[in-house]
Each structure stands twice: as structure tokens, then as C-alpha cells.
N, C-alpha and C. Protein backbone atom coordinates (compact mmCIF):
# COMPACT_ATOMS: atom_id res chain seq x y z
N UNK A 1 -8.82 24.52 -15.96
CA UNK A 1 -9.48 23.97 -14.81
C UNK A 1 -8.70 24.24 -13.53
N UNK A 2 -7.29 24.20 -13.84
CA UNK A 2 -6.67 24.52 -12.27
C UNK A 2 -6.80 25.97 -11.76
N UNK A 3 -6.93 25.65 -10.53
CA UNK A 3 -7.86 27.08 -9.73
C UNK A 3 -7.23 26.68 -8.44
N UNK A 4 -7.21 27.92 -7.51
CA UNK A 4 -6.60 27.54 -6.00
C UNK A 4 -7.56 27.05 -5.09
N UNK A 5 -8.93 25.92 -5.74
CA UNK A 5 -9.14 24.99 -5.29
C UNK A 5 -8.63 23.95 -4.41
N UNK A 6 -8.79 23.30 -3.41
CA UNK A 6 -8.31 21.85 -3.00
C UNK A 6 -8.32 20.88 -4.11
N UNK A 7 -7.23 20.26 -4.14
CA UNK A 7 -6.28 19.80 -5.49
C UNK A 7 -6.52 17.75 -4.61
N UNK A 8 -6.35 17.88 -3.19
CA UNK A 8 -5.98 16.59 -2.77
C UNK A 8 -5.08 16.85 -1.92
N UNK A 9 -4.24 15.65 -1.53
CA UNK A 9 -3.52 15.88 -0.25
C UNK A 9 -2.09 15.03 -0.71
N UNK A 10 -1.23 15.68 0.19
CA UNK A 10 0.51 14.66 -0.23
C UNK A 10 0.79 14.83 1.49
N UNK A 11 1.56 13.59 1.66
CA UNK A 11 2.28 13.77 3.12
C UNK A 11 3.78 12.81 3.14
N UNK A 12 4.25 13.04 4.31
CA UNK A 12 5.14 12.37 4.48
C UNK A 12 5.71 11.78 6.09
N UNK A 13 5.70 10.94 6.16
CA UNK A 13 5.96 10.02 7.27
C UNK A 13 7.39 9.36 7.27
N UNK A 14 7.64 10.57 8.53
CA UNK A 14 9.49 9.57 8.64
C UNK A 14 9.84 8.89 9.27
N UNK A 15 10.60 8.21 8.76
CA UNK A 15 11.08 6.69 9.88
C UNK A 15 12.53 6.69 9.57
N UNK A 16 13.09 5.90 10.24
CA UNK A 16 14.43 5.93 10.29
C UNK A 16 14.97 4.94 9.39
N UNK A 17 14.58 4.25 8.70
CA UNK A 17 15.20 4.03 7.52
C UNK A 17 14.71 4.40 5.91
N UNK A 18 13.77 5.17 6.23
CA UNK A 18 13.14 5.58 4.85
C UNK A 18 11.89 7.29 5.46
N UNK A 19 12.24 8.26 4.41
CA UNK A 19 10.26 9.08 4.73
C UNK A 19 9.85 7.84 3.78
N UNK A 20 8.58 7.98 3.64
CA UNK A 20 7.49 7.55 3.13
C UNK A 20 6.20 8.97 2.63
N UNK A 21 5.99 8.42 1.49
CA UNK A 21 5.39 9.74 1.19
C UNK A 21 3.63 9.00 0.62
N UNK A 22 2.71 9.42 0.59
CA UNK A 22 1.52 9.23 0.21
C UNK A 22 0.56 10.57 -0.29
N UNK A 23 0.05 10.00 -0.77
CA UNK A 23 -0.81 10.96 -1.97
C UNK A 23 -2.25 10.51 -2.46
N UNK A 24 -2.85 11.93 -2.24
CA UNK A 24 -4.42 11.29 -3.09
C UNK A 24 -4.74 12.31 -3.78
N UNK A 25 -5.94 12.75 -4.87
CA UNK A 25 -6.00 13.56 -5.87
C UNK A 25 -7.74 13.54 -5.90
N UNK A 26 -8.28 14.46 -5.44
CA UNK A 26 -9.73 14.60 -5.68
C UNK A 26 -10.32 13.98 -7.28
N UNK A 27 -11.31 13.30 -7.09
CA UNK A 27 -11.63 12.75 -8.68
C UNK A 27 -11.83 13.97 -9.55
N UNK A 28 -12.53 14.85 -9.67
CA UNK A 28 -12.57 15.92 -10.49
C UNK A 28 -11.26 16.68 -10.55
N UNK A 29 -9.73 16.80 -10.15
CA UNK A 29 -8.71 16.87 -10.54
C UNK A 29 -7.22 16.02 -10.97
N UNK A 30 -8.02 15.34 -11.18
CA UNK A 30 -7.13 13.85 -11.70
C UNK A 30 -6.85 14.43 -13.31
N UNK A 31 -5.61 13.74 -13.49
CA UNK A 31 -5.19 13.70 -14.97
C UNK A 31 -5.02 15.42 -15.16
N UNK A 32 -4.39 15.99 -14.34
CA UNK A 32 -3.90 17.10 -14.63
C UNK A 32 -2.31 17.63 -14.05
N UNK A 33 -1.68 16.44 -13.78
CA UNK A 33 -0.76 16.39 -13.17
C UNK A 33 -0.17 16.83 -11.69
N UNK A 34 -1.58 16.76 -11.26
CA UNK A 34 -1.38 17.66 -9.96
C UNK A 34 -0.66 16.72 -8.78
N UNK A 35 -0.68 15.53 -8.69
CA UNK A 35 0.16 13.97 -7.56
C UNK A 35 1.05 14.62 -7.94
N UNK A 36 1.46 14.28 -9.53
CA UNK A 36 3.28 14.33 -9.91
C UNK A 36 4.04 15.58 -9.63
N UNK A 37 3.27 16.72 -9.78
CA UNK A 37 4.14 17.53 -8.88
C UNK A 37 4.27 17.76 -8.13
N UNK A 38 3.36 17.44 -6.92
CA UNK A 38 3.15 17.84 -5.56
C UNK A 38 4.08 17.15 -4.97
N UNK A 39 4.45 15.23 -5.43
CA UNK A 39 5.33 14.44 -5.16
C UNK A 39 6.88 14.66 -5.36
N UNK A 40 6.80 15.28 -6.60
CA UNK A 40 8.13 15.35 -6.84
C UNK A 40 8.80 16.86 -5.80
N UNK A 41 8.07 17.41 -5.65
CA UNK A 41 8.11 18.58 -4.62
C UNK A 41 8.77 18.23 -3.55
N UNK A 42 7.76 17.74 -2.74
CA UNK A 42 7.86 16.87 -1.69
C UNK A 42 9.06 15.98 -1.46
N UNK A 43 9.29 15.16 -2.56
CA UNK A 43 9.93 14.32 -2.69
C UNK A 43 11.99 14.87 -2.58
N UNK A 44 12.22 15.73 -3.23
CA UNK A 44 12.70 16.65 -3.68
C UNK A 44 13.73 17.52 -1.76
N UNK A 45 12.75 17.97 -1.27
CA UNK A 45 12.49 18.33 -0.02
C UNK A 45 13.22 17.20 1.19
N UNK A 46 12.12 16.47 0.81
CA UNK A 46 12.33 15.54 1.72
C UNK A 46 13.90 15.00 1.27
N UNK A 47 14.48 14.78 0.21
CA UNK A 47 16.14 13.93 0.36
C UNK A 47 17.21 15.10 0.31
N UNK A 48 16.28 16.45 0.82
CA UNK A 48 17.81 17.11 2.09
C UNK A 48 18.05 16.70 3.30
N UNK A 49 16.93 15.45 3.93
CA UNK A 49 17.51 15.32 4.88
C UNK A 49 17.66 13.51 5.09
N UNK A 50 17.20 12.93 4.12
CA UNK A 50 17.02 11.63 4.01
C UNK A 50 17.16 11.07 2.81
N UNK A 51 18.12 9.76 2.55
CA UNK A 51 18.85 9.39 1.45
C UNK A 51 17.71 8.75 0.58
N UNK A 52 16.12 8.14 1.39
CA UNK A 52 15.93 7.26 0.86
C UNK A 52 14.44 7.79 0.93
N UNK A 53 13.30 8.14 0.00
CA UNK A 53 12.34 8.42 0.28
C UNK A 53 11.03 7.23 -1.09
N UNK A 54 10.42 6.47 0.14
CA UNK A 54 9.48 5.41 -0.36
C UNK A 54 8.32 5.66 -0.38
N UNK A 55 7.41 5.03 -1.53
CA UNK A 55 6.09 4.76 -1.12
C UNK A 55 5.64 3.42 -1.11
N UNK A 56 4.21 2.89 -0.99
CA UNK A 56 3.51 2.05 -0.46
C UNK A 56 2.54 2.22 -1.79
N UNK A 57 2.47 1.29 -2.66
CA UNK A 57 1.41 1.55 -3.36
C UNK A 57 0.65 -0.13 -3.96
N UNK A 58 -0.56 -0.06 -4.16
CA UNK A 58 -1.39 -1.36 -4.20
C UNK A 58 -0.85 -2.07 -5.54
N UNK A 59 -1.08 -2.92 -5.37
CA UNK A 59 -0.68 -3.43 -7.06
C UNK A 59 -1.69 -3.02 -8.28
N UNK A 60 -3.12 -2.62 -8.07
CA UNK A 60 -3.83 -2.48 -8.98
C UNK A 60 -4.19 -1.18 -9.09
N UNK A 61 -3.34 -0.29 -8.43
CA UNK A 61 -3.25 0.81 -8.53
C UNK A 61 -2.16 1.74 -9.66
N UNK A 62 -2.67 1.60 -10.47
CA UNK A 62 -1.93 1.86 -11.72
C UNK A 62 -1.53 3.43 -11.97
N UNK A 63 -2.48 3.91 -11.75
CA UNK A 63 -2.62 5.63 -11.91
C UNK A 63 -1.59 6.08 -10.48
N UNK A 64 -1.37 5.44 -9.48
CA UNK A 64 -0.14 5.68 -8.39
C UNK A 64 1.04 5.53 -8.95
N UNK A 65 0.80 4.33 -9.67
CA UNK A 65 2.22 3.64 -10.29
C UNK A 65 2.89 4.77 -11.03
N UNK A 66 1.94 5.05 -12.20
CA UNK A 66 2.41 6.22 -13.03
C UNK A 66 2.80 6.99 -12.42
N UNK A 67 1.89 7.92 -11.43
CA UNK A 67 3.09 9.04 -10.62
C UNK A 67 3.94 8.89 -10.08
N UNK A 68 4.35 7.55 -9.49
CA UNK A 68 5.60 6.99 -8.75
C UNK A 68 6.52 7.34 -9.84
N UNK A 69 6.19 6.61 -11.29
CA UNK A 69 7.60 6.27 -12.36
C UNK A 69 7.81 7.76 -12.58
N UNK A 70 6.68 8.29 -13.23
CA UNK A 70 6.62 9.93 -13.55
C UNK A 70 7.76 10.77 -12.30
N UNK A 71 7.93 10.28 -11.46
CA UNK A 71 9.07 11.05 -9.93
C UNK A 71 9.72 10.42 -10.11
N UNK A 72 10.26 9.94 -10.66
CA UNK A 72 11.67 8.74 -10.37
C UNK A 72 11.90 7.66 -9.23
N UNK A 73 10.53 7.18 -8.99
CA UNK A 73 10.46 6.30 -8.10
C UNK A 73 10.58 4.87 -9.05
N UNK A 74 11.33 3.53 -8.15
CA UNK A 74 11.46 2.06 -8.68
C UNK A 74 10.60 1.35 -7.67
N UNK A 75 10.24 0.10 -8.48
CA UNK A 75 9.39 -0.71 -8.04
C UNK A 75 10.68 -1.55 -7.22
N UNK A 76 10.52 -1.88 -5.74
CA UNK A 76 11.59 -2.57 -5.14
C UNK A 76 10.94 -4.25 -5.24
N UNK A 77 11.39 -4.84 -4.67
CA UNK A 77 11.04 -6.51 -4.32
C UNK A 77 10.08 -6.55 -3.05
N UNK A 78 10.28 -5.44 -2.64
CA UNK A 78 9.66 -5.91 -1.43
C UNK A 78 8.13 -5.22 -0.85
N UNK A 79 7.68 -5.45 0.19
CA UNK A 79 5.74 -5.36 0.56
C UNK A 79 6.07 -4.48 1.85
N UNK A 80 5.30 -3.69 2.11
CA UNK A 80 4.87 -3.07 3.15
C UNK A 80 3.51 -3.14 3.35
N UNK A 81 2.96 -3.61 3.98
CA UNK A 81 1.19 -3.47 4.51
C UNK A 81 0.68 -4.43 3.53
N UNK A 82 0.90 -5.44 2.39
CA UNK A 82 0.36 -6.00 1.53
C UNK A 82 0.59 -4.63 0.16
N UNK A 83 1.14 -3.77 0.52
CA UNK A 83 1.68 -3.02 -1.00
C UNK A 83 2.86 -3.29 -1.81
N UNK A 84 3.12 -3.02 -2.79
CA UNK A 84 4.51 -2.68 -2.69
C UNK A 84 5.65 -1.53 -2.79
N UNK A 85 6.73 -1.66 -2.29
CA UNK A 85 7.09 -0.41 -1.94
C UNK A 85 8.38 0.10 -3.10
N UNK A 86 8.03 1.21 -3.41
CA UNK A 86 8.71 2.14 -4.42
C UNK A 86 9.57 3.12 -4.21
N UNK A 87 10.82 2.60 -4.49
CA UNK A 87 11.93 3.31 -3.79
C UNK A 87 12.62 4.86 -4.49
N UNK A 88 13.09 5.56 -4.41
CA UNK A 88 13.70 7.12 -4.57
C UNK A 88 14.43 7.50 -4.26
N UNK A 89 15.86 7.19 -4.76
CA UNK A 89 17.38 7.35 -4.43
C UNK A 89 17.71 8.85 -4.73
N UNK A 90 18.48 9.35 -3.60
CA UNK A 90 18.95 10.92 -3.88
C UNK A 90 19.94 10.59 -5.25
């Protein structure tokens, strides 16, 4: 099924104490691992220049969760926007 189709989108938003990275995955390419690598890419990238790279993800958002753990992202204590935020130590 993977084709050089539009797959979805990854970004990253920097701030000065964290990037922040976000991700979405077209429904007809879900469950093909296409978040987890694009993230870990990204992710990867992004802590040559920043120690600390987070996301923002809903609590009932489970299928985020997974690609968070799947990258080596941790669930922190703490909320951003009513999410919570998932941290990624170089």
C-alpha cells in the first residue's frame, strides 16, 4: 500500500524550553507505521539542536500514545492545553 502518496503531516514548533512536535496520519494510511517514523526522524533532527523535544497528546488518544512510546517518548506529570505532555531526552 505505501506509495509516494500524501502519508499525513509531522511538524515541529520551537520554544525555548522544549521543540514540540505534532503529527497526523490520513485514515487510509494508518497502521502502517508511517507517524513512528516520520517522528522518530524528526525527532532525531530536532535534538541536534535541542536537549528536550515534547509532545501534547489527548488522553484518549491512544494510537498517539503508541507512537509517542514506539519513539522513546515518556508520559511527564504535567498538561499543556488540557493534554498531556510527553517528554524525549537526547
Amino acid at each position: 500500500m505505501l506509495d509516494d502518496a500524501p502519508a499525513g503531516w509531522v511538524q515541529a514548533t520551537i520554544r525555548d524550553e522544549a521543540a514540540l512536535v505534532a503529527y497526523a496520519v490520513l485514515p487510509e494510511r494508518r497502521r502502517h507505521g508511517v507517524a513512528a517514523e516520520a517522528v522518530a526522524a524528526l525527532t532525531a533532527w530536532l535534538h541536534q539542536e535541542h536537549p528536550f523535544v515534547e509532545a501534547n497528546i489527548a488522553d484518549d488518544n491512544l494510537a498517539s500514545q503508541a507512537v509517542a512510546r514506539r519513539c522513546g517518548f515518556i508520559r511527564t506529570g504535567r498538561t499543556r492545553g488540557g493534554e498531556a505532555v510527553w517528554r524525549h531526552t537526547s
